[in-house]
Protein backbone atom coordinates (compact mmCIF):
# COMPACT_ATOMS: atom_id res chain seq x y z
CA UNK A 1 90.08 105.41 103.22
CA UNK A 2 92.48 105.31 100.12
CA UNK A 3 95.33 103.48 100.77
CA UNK A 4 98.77 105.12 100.41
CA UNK A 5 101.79 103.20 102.53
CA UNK A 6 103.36 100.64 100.33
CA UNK A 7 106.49 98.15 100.02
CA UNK A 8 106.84 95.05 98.56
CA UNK A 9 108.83 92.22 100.01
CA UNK A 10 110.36 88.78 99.12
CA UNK A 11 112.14 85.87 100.71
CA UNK A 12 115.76 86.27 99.45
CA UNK A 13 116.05 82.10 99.62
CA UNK A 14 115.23 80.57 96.35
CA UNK A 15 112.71 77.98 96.17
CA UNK A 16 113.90 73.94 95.57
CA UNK A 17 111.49 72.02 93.03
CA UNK A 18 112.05 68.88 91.81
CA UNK A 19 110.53 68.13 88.24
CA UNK A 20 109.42 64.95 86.72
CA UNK A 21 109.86 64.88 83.02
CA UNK A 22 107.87 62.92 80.73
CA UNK A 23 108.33 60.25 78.18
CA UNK A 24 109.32 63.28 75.65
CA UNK A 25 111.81 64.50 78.26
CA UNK A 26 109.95 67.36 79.07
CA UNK A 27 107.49 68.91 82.03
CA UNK A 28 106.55 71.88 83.75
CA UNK A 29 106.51 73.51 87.14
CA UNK A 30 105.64 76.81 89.22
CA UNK A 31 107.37 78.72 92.10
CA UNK A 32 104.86 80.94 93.92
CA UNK A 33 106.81 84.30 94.93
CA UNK A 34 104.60 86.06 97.89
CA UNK A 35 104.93 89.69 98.71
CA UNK A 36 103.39 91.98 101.07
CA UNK A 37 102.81 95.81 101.53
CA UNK A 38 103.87 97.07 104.41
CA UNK A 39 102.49 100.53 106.61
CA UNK A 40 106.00 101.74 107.31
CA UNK A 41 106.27 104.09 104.22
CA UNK A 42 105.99 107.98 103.19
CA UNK A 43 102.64 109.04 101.93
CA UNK A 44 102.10 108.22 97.64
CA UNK A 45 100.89 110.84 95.61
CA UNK A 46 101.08 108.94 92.38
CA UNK A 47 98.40 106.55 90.97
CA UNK A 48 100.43 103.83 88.93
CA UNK A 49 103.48 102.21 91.00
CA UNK A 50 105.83 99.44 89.26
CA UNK A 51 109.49 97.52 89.58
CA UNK A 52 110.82 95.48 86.96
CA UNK A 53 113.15 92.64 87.62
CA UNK A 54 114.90 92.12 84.45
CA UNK A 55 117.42 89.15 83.44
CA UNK A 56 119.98 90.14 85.21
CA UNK A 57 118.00 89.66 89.01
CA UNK A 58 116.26 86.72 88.30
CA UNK A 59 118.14 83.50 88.09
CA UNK A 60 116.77 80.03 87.19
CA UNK A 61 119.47 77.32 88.55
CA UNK A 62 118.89 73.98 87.27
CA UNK A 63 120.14 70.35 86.35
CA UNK A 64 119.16 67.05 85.78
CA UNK A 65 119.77 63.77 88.25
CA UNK A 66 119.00 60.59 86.75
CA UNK A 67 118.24 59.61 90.94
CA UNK A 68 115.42 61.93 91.46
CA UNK A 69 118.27 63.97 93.79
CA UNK A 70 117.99 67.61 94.56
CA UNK A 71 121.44 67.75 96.52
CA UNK A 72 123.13 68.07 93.16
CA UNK A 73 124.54 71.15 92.71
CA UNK A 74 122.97 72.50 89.58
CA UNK A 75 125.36 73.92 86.87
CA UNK A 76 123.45 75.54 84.62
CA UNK A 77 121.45 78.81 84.58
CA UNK A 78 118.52 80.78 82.64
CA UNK A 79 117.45 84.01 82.91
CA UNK A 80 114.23 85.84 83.11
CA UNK A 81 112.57 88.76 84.62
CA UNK A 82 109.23 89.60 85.67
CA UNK A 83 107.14 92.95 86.98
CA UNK A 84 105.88 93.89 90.17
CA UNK A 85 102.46 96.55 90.01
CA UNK A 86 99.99 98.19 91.86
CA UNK A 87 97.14 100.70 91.52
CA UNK A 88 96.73 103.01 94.00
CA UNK A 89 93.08 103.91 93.95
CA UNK A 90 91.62 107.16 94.40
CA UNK A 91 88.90 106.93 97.59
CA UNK A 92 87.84 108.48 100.72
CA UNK A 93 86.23 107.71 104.39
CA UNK A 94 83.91 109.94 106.36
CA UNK A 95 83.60 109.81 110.42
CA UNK A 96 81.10 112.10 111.92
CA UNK A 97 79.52 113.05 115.19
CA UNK A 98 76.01 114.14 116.31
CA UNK A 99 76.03 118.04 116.47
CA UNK A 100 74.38 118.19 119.98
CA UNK A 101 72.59 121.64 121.67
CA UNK A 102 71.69 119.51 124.81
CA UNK A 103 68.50 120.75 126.75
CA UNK A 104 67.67 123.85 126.67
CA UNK A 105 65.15 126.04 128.01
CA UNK A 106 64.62 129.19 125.97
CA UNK A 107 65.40 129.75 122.87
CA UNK A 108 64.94 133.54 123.22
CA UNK A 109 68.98 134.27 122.36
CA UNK A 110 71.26 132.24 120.26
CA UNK A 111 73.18 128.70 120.99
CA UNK A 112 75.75 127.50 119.66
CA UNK A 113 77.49 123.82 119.77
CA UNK A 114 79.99 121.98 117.64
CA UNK A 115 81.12 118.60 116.00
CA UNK A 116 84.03 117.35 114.12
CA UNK A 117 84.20 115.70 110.09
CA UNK A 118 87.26 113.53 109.61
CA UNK A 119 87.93 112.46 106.15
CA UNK A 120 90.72 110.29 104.98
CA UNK A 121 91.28 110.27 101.32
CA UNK A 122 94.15 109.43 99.24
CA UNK A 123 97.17 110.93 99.64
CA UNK A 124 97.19 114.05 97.14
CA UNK A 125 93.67 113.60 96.19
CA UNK A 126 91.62 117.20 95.86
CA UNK A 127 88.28 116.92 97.63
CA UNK A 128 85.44 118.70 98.57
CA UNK A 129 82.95 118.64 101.63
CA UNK A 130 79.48 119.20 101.21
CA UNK A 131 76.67 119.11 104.06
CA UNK A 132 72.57 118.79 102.51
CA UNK A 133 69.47 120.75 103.78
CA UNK A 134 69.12 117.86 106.41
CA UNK A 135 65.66 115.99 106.24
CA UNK A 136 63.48 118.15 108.38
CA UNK A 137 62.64 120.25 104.96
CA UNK A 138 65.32 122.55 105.38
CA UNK A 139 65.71 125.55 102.60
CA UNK A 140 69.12 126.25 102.94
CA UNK A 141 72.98 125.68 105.21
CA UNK A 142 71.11 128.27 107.81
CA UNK A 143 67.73 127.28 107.49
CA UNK A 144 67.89 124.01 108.63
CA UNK A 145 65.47 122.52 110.23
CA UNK A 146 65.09 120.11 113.25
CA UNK A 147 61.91 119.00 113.70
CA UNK A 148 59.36 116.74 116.65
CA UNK A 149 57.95 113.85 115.01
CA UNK A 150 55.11 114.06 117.09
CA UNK A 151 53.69 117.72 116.81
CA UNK A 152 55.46 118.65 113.24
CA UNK A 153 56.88 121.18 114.69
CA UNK A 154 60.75 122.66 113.97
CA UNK A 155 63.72 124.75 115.32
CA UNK A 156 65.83 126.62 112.84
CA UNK A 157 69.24 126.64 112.77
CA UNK A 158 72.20 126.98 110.88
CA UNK A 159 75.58 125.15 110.19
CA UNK A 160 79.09 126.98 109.43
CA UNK A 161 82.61 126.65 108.53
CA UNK A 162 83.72 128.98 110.73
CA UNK A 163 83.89 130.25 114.67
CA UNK A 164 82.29 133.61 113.62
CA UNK A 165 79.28 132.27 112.34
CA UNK A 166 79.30 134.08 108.91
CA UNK A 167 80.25 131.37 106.43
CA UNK A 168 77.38 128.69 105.99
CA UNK A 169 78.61 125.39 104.89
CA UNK A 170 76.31 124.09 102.39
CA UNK A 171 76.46 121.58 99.19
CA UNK A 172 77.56 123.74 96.20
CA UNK A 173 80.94 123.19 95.27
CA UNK A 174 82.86 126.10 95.27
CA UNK A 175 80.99 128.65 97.25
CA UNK A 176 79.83 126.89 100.48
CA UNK A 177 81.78 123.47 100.51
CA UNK A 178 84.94 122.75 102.45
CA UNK A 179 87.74 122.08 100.48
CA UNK A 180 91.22 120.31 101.00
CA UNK A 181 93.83 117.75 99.63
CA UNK A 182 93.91 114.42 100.96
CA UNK A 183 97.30 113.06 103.25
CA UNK A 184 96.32 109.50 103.69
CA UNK A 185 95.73 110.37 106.67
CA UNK A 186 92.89 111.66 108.98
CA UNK A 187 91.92 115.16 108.54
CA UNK A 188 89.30 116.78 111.29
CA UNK A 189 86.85 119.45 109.94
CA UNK A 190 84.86 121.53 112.41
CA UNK A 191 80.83 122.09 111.68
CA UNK A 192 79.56 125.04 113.78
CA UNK A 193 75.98 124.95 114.51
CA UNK A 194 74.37 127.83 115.55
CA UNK A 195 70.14 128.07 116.43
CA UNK A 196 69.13 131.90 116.42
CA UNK A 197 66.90 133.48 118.66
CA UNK A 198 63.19 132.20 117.45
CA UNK A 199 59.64 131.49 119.56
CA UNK A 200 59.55 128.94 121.64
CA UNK A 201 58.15 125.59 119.98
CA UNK A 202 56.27 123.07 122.24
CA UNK A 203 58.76 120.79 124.77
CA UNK A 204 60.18 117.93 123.03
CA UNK A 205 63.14 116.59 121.11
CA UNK A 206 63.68 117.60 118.12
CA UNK A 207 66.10 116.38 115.59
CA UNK A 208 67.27 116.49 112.02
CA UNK A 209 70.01 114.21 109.95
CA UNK A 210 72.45 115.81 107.44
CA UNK A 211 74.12 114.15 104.60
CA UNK A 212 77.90 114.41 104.33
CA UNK A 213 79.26 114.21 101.06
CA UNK A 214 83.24 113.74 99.94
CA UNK A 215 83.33 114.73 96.50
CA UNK A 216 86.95 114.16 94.50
């Protein structure tokens, strides 16, 4: 799942340090400035995100206390800036569900049964969905095949990307693939299985797994 809800966030109270100098009068120190992105923001579409905090927003009070004393109010100032970045990375997350005919008893007319694809992908990221053969030795999207481990034997049937039954939904990009554009958030895809009217095969279950691919 890419992710695409950002904000960045600081403590507005400047840190206190105290500094030891050296023989040579001089020494070094670091502030650690911690910031966090937060899930209460619109969608990105971009890629490359930045802010710049230049001279002007950054402030370095400072002064020197022979006593080792931070009370002192500091009187003098420097100025420097720094920038704040982020990537957001192009990816994508698949969810399935088993496509499920139940028991049945004839297969002498044609059942049908569903299941549901969500994909979460970047927000504004083009993607396709592709669905393989399956691994029963399938030929095509409707010539599947589910198959008994025990006898060899298979049931045909078919997967679709739509209610009628008359678009397949297969792995080749741009004639049998589902396409869409990511939100950054879940989108549900329906898979419509259908097995047509075919002999009988022996009792038993028979099964078959399909790959799901995202491509972007």
């Amino acid at each position: 799942m890419g992710v695409d809800h950002y904000h960045w966030a600081y403590s507005p109270r400047p840190p206190i340090l105290s500094l030891t100098l050296n023989g040579s009068g001089t020494g070094s120190t670091c502030a650690t400035v911690y910031a966090a992105l937060s899930a209460t923001q619109p969608a990105l579409t971009g890629t490359n995100y930045s802010s710049s905090f230049n001279g002007t927003q950054v402030t370095i009070d400072y002064g020197y206390a022979p006593s080792h004393s931070c009370s002192t109010l500091f009187g003098r100032a420097t100025r420097a800036g720094f920038t704040v970045s982020m990537t957001n990375a192009k990816a994508c997350n698949i969810l399935t569900s088993e496509l499920n005919f139940g028991t049945l008893t004839s297969l002498s007319t044609a059942h049908t049964a569903t299941t549901t694809i969500g994909v979460t992908c970047t927000s504004g990221l083009a993607y396709n969905i592709g669905l393989s053969n399956g691994s029963g030795g399938g030929t095509g999207p409707t010539a599947r095949r589910m198959t008994n481990p025990s006898t060899s034997q298979y049931v045909t049937y078919g997967t679709y990307r739509n209610a009628g039954y008359t678009l397949p939904w297969g792995a080749t990009i741009g004639t049998n693939t589902v396409a869409s554009s990511g939100t950054g958030l879940t989108q549900n895809f329906t898979a419509y299985g259908q097995i047509p009217a075919q002999a009988q095969p022996p009792t038993g279950q028979y099964r078959d797994t399909i790959v799901v691919t995202v491509s972007y």
